[in-house]
C-alpha atoms as a PDB file:
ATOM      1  CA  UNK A   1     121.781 159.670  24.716  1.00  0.00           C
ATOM      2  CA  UNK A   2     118.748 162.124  24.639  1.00  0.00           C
ATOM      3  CA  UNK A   3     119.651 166.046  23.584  1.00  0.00           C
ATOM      4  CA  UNK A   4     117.689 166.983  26.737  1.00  0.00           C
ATOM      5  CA  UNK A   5     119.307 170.224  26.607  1.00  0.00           C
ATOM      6  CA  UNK A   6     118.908 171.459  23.435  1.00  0.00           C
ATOM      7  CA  UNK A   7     116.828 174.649  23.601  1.00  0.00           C
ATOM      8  CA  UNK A   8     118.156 175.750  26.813  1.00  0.00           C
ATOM      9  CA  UNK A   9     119.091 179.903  26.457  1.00  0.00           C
ATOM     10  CA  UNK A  10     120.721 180.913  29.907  1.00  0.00           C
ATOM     11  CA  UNK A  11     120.716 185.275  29.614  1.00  0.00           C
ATOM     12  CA  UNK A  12     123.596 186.951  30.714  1.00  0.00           C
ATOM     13  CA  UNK A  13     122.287 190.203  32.458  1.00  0.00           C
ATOM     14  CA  UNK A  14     124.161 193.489  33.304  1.00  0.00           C
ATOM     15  CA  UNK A  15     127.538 191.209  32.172  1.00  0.00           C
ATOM     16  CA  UNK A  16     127.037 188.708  34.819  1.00  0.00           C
ATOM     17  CA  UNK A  17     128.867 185.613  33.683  1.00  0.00           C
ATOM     18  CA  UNK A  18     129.448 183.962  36.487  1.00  0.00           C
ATOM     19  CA  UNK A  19     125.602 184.016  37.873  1.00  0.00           C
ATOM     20  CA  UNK A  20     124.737 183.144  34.267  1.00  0.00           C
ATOM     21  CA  UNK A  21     127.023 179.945  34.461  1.00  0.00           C
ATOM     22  CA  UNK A  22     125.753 178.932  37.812  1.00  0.00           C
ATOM     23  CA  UNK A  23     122.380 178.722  36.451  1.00  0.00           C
ATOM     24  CA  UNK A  24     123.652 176.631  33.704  1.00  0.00           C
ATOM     25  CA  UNK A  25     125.209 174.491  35.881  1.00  0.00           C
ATOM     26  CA  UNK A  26     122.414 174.118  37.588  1.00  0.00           C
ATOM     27  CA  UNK A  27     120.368 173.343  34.432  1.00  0.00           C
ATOM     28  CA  UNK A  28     122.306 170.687  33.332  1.00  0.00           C
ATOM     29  CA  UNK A  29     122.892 169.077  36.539  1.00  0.00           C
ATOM     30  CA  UNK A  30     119.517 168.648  37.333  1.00  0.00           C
ATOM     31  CA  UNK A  31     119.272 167.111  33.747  1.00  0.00           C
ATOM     32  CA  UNK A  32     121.734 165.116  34.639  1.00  0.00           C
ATOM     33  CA  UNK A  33     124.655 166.023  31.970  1.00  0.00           C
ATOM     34  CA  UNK A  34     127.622 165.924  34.882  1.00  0.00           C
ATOM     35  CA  UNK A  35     126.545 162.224  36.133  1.00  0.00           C
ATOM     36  CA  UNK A  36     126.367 160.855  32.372  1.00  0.00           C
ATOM     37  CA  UNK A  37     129.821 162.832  31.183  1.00  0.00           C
ATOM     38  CA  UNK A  38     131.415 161.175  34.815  1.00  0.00           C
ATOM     39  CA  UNK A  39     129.897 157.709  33.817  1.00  0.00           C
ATOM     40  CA  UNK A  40     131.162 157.732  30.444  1.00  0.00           C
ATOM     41  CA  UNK A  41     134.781 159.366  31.515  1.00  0.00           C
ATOM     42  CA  UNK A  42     136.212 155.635  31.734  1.00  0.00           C
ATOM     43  CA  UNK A  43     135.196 152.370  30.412  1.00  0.00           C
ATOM     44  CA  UNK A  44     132.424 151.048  32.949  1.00  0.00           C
ATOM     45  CA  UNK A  45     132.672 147.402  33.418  1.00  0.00           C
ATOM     46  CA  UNK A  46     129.222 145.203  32.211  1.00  0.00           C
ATOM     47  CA  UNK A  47     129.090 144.049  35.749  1.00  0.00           C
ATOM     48  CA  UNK A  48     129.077 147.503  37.577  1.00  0.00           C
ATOM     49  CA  UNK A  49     126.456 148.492  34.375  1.00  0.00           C
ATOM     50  CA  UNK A  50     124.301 146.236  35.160  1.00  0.00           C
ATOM     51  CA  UNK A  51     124.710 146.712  39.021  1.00  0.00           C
ATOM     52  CA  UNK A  52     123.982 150.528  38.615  1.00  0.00           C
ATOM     53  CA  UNK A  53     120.937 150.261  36.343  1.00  0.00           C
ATOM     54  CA  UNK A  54     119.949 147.504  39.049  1.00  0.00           C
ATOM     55  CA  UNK A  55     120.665 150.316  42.190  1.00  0.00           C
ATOM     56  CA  UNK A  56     118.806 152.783  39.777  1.00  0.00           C
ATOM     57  CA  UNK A  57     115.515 150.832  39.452  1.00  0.00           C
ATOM     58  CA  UNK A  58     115.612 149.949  42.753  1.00  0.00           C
ATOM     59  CA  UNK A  59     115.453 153.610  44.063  1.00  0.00           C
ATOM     60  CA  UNK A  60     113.016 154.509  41.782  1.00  0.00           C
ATOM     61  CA  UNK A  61     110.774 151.871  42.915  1.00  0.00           C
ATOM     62  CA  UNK A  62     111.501 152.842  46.325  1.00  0.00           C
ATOM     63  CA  UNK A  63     111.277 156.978  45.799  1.00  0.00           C
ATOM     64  CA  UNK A  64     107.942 156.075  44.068  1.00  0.00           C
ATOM     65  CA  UNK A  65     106.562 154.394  47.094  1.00  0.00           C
ATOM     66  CA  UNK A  66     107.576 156.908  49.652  1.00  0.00           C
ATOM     67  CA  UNK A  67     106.258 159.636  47.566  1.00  0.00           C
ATOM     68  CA  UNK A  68     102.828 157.589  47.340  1.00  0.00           C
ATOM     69  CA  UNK A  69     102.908 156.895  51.424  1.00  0.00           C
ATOM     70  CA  UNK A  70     103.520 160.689  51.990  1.00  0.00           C
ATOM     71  CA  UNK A  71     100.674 161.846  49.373  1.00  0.00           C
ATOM     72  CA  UNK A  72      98.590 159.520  51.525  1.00  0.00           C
ATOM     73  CA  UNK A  73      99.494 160.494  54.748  1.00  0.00           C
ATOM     74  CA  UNK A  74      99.533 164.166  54.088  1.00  0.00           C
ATOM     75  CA  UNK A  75      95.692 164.263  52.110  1.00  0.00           C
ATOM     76  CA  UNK A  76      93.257 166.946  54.148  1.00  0.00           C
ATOM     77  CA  UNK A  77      90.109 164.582  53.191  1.00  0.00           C
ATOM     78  CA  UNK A  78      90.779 162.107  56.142  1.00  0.00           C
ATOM     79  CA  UNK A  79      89.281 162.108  59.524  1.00  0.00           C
ATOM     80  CA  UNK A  80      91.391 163.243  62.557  1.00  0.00           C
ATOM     81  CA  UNK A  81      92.407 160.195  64.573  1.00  0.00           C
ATOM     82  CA  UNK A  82      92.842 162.175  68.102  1.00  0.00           C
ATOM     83  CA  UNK A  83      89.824 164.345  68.078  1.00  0.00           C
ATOM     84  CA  UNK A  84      89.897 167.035  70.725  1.00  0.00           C
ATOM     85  CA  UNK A  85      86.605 166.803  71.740  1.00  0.00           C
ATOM     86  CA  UNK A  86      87.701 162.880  73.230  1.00  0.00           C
ATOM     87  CA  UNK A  87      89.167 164.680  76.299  1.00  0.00           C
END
């Protein structure tokens, strides 16, 4: 496992402790600490292993992709398809 999170300071301001663990909550679940210490919670069988890292490379693929197609259909450089002055 990486230590992604080492070097993460979270600042507790006016005595807010609760906003100040929200935003560390947030941290590390956009790291991705909760989904690795749920994953590791009980034994995980080889077969559903191998099926996740299989679903994982799949999205990844997939996210990848879409995020190309909508970089391409969002660029400004293109020419308009339905120009006004048609009509």
């Amino acid at each position: 496992m990486l230590n992604r999170f080492i070097g993460k300071t979270v600042i507790v301001r006016d005595g807010d402790v609760d906003g100040a663990i929200r935003v560390l909550n947030r941290i590390m679940g956009s790291e991705g600490l909760f989904d690795i210490y749920r994953r590791t919670r009980y034994y995980e069988k080889p077969f559903n292993t191998r099926r996740r890292v299989s679903w994982q490379m799949c999205k990844a693929i997939y996210d990848e992709d879409m995020e190309r197609k909508i970089r391409f259909v969002s660029r400004k450089n293109r020419v308009n398809p339905n120009p006004a002055h048609i009509f």
